[in-house]
C-alpha atoms as a PDB file:
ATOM      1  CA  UNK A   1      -7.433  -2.172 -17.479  1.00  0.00           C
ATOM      2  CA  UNK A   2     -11.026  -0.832 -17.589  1.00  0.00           C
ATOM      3  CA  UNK A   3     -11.776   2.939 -16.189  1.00  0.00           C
ATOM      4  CA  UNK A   4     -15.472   3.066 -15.232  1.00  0.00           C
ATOM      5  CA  UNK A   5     -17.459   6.757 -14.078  1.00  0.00           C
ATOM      6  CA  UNK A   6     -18.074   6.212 -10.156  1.00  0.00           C
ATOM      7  CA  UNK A   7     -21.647   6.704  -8.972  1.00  0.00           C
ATOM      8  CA  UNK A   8     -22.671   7.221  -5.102  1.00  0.00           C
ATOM      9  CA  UNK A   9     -22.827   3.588  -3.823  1.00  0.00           C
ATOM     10  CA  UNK A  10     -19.299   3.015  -5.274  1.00  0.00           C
ATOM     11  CA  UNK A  11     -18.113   5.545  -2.112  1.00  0.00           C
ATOM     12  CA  UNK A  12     -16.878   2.764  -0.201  1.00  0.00           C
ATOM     13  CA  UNK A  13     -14.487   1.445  -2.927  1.00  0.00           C
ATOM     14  CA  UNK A  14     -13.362   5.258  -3.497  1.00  0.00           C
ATOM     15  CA  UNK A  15     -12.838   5.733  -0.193  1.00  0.00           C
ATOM     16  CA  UNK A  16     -10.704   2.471   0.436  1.00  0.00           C
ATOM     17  CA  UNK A  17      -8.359   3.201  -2.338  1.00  0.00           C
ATOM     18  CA  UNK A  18      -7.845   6.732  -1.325  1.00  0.00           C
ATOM     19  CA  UNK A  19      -7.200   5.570   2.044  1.00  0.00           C
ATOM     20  CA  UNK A  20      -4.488   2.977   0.864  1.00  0.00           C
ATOM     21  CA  UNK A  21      -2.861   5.563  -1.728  1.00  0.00           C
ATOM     22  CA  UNK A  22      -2.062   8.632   1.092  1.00  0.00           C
ATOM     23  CA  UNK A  23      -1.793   6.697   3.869  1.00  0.00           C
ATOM     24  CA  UNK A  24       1.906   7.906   2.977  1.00  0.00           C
ATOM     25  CA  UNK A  25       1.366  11.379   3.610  1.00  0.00           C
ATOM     26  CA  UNK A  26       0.423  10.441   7.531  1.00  0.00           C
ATOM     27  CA  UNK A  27       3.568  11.942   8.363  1.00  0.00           C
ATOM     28  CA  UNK A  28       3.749  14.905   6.483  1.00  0.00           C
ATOM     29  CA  UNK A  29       2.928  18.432   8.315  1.00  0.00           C
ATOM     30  CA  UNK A  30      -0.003  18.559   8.096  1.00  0.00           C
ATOM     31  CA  UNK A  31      -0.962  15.403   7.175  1.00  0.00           C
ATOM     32  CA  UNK A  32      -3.317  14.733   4.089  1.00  0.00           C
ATOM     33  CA  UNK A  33      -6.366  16.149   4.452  1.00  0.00           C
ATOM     34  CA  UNK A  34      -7.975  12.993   2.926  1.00  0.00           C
ATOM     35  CA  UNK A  35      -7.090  10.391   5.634  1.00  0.00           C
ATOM     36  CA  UNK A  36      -9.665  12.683   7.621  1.00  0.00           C
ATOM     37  CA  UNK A  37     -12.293  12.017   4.406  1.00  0.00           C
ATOM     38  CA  UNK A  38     -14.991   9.068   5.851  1.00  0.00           C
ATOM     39  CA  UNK A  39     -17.098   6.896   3.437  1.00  0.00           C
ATOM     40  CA  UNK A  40     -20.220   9.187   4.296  1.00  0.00           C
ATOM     41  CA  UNK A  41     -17.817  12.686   3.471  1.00  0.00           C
ATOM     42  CA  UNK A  42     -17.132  10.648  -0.071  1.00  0.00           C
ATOM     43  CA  UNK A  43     -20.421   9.359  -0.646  1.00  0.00           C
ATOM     44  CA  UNK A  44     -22.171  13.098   0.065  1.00  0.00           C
ATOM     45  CA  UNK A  45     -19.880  14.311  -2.233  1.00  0.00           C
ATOM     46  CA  UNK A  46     -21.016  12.565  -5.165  1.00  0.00           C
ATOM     47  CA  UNK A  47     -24.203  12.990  -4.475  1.00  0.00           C
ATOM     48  CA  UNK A  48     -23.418  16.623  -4.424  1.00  0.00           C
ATOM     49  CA  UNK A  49     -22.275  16.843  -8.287  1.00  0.00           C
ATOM     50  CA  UNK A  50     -18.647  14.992  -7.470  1.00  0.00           C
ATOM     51  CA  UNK A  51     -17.600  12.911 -10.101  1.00  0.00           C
ATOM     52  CA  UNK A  52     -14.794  10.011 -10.139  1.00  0.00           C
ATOM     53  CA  UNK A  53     -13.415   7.684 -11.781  1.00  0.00           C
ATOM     54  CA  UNK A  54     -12.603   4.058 -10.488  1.00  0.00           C
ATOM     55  CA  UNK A  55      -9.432   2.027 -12.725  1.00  0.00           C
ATOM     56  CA  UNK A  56      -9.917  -2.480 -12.200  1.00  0.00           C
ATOM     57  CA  UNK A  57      -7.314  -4.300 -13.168  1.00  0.00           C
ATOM     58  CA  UNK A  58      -8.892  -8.352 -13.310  1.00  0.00           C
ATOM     59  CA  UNK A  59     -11.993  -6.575 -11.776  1.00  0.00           C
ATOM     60  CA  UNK A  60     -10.325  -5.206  -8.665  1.00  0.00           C
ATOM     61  CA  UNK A  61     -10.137  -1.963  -7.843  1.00  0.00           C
ATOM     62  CA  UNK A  62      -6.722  -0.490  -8.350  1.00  0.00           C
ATOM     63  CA  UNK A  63      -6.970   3.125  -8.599  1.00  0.00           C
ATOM     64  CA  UNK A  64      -9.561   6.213  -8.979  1.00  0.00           C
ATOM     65  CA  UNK A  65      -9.410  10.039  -9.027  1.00  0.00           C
ATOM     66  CA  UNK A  66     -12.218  12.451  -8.118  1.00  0.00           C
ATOM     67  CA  UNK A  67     -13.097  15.659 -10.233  1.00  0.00           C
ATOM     68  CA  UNK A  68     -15.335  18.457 -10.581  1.00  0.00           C
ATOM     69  CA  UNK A  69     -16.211  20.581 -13.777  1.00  0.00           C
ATOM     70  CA  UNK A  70     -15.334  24.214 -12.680  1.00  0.00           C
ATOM     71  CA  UNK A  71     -15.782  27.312 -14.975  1.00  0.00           C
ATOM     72  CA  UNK A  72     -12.302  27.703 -15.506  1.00  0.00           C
ATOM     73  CA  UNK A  73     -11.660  23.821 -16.632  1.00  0.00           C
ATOM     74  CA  UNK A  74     -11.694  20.318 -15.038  1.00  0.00           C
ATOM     75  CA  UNK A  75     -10.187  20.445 -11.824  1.00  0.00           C
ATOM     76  CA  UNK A  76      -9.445  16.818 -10.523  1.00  0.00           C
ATOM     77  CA  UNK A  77      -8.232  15.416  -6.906  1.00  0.00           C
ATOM     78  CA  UNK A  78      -6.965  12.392  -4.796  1.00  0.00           C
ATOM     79  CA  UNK A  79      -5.999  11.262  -7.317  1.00  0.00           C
ATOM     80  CA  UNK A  80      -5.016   7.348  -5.628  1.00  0.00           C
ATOM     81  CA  UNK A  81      -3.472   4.306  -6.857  1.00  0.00           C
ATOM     82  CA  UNK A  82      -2.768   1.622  -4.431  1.00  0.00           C
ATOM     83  CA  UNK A  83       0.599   1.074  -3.221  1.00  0.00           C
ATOM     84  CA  UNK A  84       1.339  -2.079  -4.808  1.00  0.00           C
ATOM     85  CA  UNK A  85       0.370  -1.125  -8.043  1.00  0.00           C
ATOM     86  CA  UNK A  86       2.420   2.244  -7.708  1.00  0.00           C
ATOM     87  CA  UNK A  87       5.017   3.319 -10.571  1.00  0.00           C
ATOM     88  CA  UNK A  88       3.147   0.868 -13.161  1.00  0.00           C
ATOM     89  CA  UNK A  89       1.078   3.589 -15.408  1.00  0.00           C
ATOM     90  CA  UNK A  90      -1.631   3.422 -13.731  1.00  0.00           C
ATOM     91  CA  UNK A  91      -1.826   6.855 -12.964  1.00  0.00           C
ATOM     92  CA  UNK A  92      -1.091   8.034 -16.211  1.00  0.00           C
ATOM     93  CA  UNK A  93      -3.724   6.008 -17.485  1.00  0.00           C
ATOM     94  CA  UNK A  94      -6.459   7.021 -15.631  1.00  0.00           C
ATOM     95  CA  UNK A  95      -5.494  10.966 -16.198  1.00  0.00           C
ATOM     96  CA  UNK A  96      -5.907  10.199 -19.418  1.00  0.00           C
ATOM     97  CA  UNK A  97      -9.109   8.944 -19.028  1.00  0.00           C
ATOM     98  CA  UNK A  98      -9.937  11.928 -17.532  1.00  0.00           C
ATOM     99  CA  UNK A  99      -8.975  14.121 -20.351  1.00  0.00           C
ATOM    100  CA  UNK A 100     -11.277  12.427 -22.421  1.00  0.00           C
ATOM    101  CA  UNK A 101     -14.503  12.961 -19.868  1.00  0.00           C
ATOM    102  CA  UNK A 102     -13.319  16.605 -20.419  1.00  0.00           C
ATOM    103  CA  UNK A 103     -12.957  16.224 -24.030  1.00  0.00           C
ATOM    104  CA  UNK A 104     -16.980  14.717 -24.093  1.00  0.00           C
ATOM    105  CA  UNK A 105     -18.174  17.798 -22.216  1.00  0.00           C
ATOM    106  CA  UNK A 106     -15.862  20.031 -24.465  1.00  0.00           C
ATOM    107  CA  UNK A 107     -13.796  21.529 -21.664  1.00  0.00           C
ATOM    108  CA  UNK A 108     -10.565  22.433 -22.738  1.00  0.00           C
ATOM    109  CA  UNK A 109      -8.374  23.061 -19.034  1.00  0.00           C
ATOM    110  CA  UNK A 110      -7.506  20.483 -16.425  1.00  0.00           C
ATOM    111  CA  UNK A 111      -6.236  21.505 -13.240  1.00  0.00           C
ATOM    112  CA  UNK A 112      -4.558  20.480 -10.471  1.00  0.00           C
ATOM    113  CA  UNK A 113      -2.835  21.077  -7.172  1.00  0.00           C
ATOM    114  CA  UNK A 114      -0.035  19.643  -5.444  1.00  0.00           C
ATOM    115  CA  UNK A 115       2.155  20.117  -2.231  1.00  0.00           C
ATOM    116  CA  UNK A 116       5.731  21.650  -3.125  1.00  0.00           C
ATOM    117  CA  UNK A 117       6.861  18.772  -0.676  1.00  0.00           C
ATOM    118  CA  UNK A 118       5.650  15.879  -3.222  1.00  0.00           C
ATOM    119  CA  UNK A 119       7.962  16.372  -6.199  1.00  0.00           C
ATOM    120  CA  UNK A 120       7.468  13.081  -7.564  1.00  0.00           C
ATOM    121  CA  UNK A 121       3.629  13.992  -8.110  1.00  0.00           C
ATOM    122  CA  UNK A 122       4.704  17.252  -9.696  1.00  0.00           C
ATOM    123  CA  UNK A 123       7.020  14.881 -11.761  1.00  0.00           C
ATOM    124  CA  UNK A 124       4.474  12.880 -12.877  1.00  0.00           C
ATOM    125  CA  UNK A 125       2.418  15.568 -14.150  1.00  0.00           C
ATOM    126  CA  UNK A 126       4.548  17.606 -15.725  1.00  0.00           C
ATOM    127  CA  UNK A 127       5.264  14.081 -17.929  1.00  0.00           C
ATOM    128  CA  UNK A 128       2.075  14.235 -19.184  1.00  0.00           C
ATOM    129  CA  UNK A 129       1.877  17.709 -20.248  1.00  0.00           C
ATOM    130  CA  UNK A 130       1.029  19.367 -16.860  1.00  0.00           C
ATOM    131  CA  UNK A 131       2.715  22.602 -15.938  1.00  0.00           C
ATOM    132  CA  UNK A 132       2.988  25.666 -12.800  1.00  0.00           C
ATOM    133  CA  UNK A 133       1.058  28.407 -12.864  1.00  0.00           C
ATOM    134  CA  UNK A 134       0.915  29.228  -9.635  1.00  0.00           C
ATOM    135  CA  UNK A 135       2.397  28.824  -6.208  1.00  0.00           C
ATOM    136  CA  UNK A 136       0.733  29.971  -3.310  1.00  0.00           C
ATOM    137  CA  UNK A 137       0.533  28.858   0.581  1.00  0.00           C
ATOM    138  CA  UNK A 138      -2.878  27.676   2.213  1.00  0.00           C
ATOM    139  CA  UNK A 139      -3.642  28.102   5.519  1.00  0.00           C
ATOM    140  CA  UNK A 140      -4.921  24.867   7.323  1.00  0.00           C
ATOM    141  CA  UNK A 141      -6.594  24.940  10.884  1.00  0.00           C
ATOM    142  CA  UNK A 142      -4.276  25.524  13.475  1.00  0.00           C
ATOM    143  CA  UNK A 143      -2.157  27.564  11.691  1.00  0.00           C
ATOM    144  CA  UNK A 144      -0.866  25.420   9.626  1.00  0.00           C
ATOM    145  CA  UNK A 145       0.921  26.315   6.210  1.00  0.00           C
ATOM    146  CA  UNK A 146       0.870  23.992   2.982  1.00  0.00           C
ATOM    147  CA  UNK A 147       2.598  25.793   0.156  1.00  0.00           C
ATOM    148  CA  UNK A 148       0.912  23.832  -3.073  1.00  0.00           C
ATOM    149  CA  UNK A 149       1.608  24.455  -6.689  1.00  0.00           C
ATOM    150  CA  UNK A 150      -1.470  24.541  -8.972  1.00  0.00           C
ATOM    151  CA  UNK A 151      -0.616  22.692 -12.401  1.00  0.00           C
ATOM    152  CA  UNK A 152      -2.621  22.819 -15.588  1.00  0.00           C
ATOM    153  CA  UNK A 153      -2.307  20.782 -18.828  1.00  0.00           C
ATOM    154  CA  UNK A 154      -4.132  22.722 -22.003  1.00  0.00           C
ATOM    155  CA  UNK A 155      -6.220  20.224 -24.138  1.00  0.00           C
END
């Protein structure tokens, strides 16, 4: 598997994979938030100072996480594989990818949140050395309530 930085023209590819990956969550109240995201929304992002980071397997795209260096650490997001290639350490390997952009750029926190209703991501995380520090509730439009933990793995 190679793990490659994503730069602005790779928004489609991001884009399609994240699609793919929470297509899942279309039935969840609310629904993902990122099944609203458009190639443009992904691609202004980057441009913007959003990093990612795009996993091939045989040179096809299989997974990719986005990320942002934030005073208080690395905070990453959407993080997607695609459903066929689910449960295979894919995942895993591209978070710890991740850890070492943070390592190059010698921050020492990576961060997360999750939806309470998605235990097998909290799972996951916790795996690898993630844990709670927080559990909160954010409101979405139309007063709608996610309650999200935020998880945090020290390097």
């Amino acid at each position: 598997m190679k793990i490659k930085s994503a730069i602005a023209s790779d928004a489609p590819v991001i884009h399609d994979l994240m699609i793919k990956a929470f297509i899942e969550y279309e039935n969840e109240n609310p629904p993902s938030s990122a099944l609203e995201e458009t190639v443009k929304s992904v691609s202004t992002a980057l441009v913007q100072g959003e990093q990612a980071l795009i996993a091939f397997e045989e040179n096809k795209p299989v997974g990719m996480v986005r990320f942002q260096i934030k005073d208080e650490g690395l905070y990453f997001y959407r993080l997607s594989v695609i459903p066929e290639k689910q449960g295979k350490g894919i995942a895993k390997k591209i978070l710890t990818s991740l850890e070492e952009q943070a390592n190059k750029v010698d921050v020492t926190t990576i961060l997360c949140k999750v939806r309470l209703s998605m235990p097998k991501n909290i799972q996951l995380y916790n795996s690898i050395g993630y844990a709670v520090y927080n559990e909160e509730v954010i409101r979405k439009r139309k007063g709608i309530n996610i309650k999200v933990v935020s998880m945090k793995k020290e390097l």
